[in-house]
Protein backbone atom coordinates (compact mmCIF):
# COMPACT_ATOMS: atom_id res chain seq x y z
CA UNK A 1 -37.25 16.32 -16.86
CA UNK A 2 -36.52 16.42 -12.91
CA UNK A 3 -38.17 18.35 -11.11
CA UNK A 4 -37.01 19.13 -7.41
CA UNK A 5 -39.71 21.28 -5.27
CA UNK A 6 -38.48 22.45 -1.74
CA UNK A 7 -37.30 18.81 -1.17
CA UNK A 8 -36.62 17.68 1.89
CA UNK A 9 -35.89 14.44 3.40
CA UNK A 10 -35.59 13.10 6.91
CA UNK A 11 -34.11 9.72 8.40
CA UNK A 12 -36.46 8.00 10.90
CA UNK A 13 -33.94 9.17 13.52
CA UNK A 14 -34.53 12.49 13.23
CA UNK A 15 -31.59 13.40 11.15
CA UNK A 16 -32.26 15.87 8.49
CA UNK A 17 -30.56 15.10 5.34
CA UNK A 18 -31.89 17.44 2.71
CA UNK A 19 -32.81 20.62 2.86
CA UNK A 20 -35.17 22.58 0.65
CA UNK A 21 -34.29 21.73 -2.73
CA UNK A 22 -35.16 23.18 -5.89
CA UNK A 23 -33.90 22.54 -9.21
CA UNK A 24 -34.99 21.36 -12.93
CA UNK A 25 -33.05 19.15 -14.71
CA UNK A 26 -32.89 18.94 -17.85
CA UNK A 27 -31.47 16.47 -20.61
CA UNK A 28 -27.85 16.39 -20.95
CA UNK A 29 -24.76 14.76 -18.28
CA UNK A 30 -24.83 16.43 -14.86
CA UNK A 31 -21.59 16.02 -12.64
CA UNK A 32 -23.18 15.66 -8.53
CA UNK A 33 -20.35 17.15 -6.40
CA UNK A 34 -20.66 16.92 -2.56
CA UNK A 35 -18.77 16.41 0.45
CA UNK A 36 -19.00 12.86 1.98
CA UNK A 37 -22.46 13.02 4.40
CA UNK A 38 -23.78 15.98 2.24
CA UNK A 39 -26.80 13.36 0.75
CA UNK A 40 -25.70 12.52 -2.57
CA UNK A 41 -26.35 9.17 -2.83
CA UNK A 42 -30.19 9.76 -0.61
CA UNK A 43 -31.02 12.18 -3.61
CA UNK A 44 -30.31 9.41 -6.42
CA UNK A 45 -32.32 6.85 -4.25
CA UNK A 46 -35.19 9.46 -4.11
CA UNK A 47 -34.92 10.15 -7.96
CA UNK A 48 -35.37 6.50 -8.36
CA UNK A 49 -38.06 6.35 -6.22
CA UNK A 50 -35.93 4.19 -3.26
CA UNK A 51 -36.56 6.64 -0.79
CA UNK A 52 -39.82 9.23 -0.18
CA UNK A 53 -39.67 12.63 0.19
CA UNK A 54 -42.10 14.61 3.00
CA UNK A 55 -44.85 14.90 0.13
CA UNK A 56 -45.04 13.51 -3.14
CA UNK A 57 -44.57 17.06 -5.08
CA UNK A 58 -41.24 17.01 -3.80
CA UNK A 59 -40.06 14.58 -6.66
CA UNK A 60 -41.24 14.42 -9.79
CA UNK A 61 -40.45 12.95 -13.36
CA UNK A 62 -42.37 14.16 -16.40
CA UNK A 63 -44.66 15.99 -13.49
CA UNK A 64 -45.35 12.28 -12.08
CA UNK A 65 -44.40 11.90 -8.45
CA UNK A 66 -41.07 9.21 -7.98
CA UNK A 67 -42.80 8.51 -4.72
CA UNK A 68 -45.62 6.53 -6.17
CA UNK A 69 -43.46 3.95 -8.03
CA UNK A 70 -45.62 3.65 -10.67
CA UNK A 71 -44.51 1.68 -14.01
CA UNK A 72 -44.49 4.06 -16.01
CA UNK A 73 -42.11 6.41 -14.11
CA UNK A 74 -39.70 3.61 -12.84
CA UNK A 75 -39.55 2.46 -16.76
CA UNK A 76 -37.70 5.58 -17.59
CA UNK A 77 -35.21 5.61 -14.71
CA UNK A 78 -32.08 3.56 -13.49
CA UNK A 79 -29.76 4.00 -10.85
CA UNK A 80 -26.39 1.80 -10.70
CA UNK A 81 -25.10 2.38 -7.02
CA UNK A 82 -21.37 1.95 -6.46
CA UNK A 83 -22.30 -1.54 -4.22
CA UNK A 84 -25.60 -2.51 -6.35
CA UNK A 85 -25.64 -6.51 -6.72
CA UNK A 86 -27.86 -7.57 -9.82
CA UNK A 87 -30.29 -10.11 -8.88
CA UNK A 88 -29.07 -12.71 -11.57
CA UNK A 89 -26.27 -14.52 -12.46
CA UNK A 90 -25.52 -13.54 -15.60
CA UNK A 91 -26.17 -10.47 -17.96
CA UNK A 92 -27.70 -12.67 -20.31
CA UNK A 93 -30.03 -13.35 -17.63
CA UNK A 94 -30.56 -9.96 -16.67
CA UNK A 95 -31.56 -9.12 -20.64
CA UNK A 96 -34.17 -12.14 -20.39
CA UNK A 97 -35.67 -11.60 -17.10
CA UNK A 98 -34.67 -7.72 -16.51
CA UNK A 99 -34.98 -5.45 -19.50
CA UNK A 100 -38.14 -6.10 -20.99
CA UNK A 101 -39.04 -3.69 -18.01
CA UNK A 102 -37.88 -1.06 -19.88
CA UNK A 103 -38.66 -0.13 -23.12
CA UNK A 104 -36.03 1.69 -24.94
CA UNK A 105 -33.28 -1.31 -23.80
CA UNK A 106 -31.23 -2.33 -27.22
CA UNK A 107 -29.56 -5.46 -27.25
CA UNK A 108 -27.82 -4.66 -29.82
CA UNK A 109 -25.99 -2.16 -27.85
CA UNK A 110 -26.02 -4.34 -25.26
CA UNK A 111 -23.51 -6.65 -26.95
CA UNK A 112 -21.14 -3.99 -28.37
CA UNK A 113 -20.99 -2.48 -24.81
CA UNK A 114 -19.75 -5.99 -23.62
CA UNK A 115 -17.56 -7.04 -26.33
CA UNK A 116 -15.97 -3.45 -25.91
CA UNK A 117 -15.11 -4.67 -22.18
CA UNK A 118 -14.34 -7.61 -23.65
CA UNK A 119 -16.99 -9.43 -21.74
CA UNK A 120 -18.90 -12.75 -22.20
CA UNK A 121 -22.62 -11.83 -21.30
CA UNK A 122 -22.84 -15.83 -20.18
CA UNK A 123 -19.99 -15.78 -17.98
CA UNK A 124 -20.86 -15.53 -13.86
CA UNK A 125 -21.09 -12.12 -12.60
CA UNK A 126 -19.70 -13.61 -9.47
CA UNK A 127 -16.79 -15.46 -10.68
CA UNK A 128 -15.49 -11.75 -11.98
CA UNK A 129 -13.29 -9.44 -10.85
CA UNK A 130 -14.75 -6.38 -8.88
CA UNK A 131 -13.11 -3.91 -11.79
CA UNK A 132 -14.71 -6.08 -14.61
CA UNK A 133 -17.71 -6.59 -12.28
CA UNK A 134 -18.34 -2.78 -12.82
CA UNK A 135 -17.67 -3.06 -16.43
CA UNK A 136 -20.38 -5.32 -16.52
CA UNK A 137 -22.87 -3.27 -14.67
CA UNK A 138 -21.87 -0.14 -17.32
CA UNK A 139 -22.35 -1.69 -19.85
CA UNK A 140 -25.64 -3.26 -19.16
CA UNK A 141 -27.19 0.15 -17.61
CA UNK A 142 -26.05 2.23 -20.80
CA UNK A 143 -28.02 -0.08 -23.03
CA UNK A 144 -31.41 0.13 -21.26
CA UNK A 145 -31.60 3.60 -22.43
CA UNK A 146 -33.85 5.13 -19.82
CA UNK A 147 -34.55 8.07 -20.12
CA UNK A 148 -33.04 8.68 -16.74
CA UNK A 149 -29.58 7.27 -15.65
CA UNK A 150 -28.07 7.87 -12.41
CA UNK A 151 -24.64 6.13 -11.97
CA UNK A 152 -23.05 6.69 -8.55
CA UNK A 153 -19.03 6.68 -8.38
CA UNK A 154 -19.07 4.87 -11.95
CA UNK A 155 -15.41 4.63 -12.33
CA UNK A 156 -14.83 2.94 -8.97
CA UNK A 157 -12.74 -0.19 -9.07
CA UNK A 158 -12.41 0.81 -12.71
CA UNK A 159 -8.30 0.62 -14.46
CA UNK A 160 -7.43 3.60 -16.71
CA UNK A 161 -7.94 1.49 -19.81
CA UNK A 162 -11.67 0.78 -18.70
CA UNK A 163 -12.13 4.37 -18.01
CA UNK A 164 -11.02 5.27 -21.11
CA UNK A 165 -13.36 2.69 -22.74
CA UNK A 166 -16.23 3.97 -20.41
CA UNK A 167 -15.81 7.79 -21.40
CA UNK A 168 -15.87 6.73 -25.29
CA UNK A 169 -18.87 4.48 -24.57
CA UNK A 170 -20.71 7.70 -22.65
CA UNK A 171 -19.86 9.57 -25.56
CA UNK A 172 -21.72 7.30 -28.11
CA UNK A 173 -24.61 6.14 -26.00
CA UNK A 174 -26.07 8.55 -24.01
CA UNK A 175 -28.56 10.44 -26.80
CA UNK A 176 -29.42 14.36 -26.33
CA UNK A 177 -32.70 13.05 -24.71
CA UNK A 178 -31.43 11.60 -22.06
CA UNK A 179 -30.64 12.78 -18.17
CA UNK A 180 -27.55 11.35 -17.10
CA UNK A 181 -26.58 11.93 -13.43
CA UNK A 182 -22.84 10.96 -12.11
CA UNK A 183 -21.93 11.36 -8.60
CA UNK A 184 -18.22 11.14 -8.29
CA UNK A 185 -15.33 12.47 -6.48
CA UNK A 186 -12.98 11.47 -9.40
CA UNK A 187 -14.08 14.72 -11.09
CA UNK A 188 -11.12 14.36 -13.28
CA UNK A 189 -12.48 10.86 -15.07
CA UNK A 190 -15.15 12.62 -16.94
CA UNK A 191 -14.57 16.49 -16.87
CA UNK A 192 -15.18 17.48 -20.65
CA UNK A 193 -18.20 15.44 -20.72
CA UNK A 194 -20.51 17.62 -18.29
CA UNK A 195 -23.43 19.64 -19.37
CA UNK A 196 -24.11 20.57 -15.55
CA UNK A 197 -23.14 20.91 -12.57
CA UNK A 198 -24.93 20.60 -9.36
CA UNK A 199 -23.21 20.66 -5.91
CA UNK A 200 -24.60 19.80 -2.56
CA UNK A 201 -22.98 20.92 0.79
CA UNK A 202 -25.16 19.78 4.18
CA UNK A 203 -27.75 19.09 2.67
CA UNK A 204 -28.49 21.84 0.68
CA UNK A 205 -28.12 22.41 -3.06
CA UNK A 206 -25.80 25.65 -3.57
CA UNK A 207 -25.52 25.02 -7.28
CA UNK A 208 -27.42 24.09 -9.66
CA UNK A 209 -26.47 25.63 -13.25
CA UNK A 210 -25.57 24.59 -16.71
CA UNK A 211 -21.65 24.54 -17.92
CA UNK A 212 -21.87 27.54 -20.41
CA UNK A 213 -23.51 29.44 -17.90
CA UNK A 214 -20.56 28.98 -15.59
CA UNK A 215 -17.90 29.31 -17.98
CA UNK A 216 -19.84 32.60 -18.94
CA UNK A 217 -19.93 34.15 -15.67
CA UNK A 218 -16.18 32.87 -14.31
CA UNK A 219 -13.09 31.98 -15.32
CA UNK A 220 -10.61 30.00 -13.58
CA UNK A 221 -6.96 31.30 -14.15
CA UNK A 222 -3.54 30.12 -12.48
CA UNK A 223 -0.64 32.66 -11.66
CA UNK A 224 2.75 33.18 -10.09
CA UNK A 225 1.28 36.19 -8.33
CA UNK A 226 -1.43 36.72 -6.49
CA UNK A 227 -4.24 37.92 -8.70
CA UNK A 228 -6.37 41.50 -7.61
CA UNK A 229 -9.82 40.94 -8.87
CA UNK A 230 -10.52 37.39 -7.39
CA UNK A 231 -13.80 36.02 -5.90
CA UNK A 232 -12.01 32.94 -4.62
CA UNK A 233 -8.31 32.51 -4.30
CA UNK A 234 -6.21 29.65 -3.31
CA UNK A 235 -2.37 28.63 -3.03
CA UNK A 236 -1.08 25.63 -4.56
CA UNK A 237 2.50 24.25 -4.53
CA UNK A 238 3.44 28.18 -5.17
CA UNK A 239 0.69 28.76 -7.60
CA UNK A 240 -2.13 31.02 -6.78
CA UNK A 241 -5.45 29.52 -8.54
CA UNK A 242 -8.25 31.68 -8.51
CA UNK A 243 -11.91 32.39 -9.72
CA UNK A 244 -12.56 35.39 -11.01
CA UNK A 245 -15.55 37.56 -12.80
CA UNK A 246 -15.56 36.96 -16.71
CA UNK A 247 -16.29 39.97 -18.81
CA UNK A 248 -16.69 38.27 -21.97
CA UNK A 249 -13.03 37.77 -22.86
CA UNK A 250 -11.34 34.81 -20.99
CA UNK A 251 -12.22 31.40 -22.15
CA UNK A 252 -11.20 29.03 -19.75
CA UNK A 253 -12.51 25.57 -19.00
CA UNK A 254 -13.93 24.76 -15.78
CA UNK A 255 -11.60 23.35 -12.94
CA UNK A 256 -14.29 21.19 -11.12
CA UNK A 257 -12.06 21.04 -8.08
CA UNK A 258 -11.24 24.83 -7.34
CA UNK A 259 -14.79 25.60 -7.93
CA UNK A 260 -16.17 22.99 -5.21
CA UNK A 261 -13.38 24.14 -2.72
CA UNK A 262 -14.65 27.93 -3.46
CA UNK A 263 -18.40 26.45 -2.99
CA UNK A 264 -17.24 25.45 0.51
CA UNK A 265 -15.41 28.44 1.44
CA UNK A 266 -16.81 31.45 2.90
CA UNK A 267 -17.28 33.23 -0.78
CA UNK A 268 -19.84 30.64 -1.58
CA UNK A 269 -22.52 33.03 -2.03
CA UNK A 270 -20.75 35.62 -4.26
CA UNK A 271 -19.67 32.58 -6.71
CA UNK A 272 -23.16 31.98 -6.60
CA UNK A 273 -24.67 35.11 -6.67
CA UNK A 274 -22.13 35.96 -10.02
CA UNK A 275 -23.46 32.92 -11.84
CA UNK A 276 -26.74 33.77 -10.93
CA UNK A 277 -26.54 37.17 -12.43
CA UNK A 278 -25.24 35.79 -15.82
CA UNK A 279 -28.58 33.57 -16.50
């Protein structure tokens, strides 16, 4: 598990980046929804232990500090940045050389993740494409099976075949054991795969809650007319889209965009406040 104690993190300029954030999470796949600045990516590097928070409590993994890099902790975590650059030439090389670093890799996996891409683990990473470049990277960070994988804008560069591919290949490797974190903007590539949401805005964490506890708590409807009970309400290419209380007898999936825009609205803290109330 993650554990996030009143983090708070601070560029050598002086900039603050993140403010006093708490959260635990749990197993399962978490979307990370933010506007661009807000700190996304400086949480994953802190997760991984790439960046250090004020103290080391801040940050922890299995109640083990990500600040002290220790073996142990950086065994069970990966991150796979949208501009990471593995350090060898091939992913057969990066099997030989990289993965005995972490224990639960399967190279057995390994290969059906490649041959899915249809991929040749001998081939140059830097004679490929940037799209099958990607699928390369996927497919190798899936099948180290850490305990903790945090993939940042995964379906960048990415065709809608490959995304397809990648969504059935989520699917059948990540195991109910596992954290998996995905920042994205493309909220749309892996919407019915989410477990939980969190969702930063300047800095600060203003949600962090499972799916059913959302869907429990609101429902997001669409209209011709405007619609009376409301907590957020928007106009769309003469729709009116809107969030409104759930009392136990609309069943409606999440819309990952109108509930972000309502986050960053002025009825922030009422969205909140009702999802709050439902835990």
């Amino acid at each position: 598990m993650i554990n996030l104690n009143h983090l708070n993190y601070c560029y050598r300029s002086g900039v603050n980046v993140l403010h006093d954030i708490t959260a635990e999470i749990e197993p399962g796949i978490h979307l990370l929804m933010g506007e661009n600045g807000a700190g996304k990516t400086t949480l994953l590097h802190i997760m991984a232990g790439l960046r250090y928070p004020r103290t080391a409590t801040e940050c922890t993994i299995d109640d083990v500090s990500t600040s002290l890099r220790l073996p142990s902790v950086l065994s069970k975590v990966f991150l796979l940045t949208d501009d990471m650059v593995f350090p060898y030439p091939t992913i057969a090389e990066m099997e030989r050389y990289h993965a005995p670093f972490y224990p639960n890799f399967d190279a057995a996996l390994l290969a059906e993740n490649l041959s899915e891409f249809g991929i040749n683990p001998r081939d140059s990473i830097n004679n490929f494409s940037l799209g099958t470049r990607k699928k390369a990277y996927l497919a190798y960070a899936l099948a180290l099976r850490t305990d903790i994988l945090l993939l940042d804008e995964p379906a960048n560069g990415l065709d809608i075949d490959s995304k397809t591919v990648l969504l059935r290949m989520l699917s059948r490797n990540i195991t109910d054991n596992q954290t998996v974190i995905i920042s994205t903007h493309t909220i749309w590539d892996f919407q019915n795969l989410f477990d939980g949401v969190l969702v930063l805005s300047q800095g600060r964490l203003v949600l962090a809650e499972k799916v059913w506890t959302i869907v429990k708590s609101l429902a997001f409807v669409n209209s011709l007319e405007p619609i009376s009970n409301a907590l957020y309400l928007t106009q769309n290419m003469g729709r009116f889209q809107a969030i409104v209380p759930n009392d136990g007898t609309l069943d409606t999936a999440i819309d990952y965009v109108l509930l972000y825009t309502a986050l960053h609205s002025p009825q922030q803290s009422i969205i909140t406040q009702t999802v709050k109330n439902a835990r």
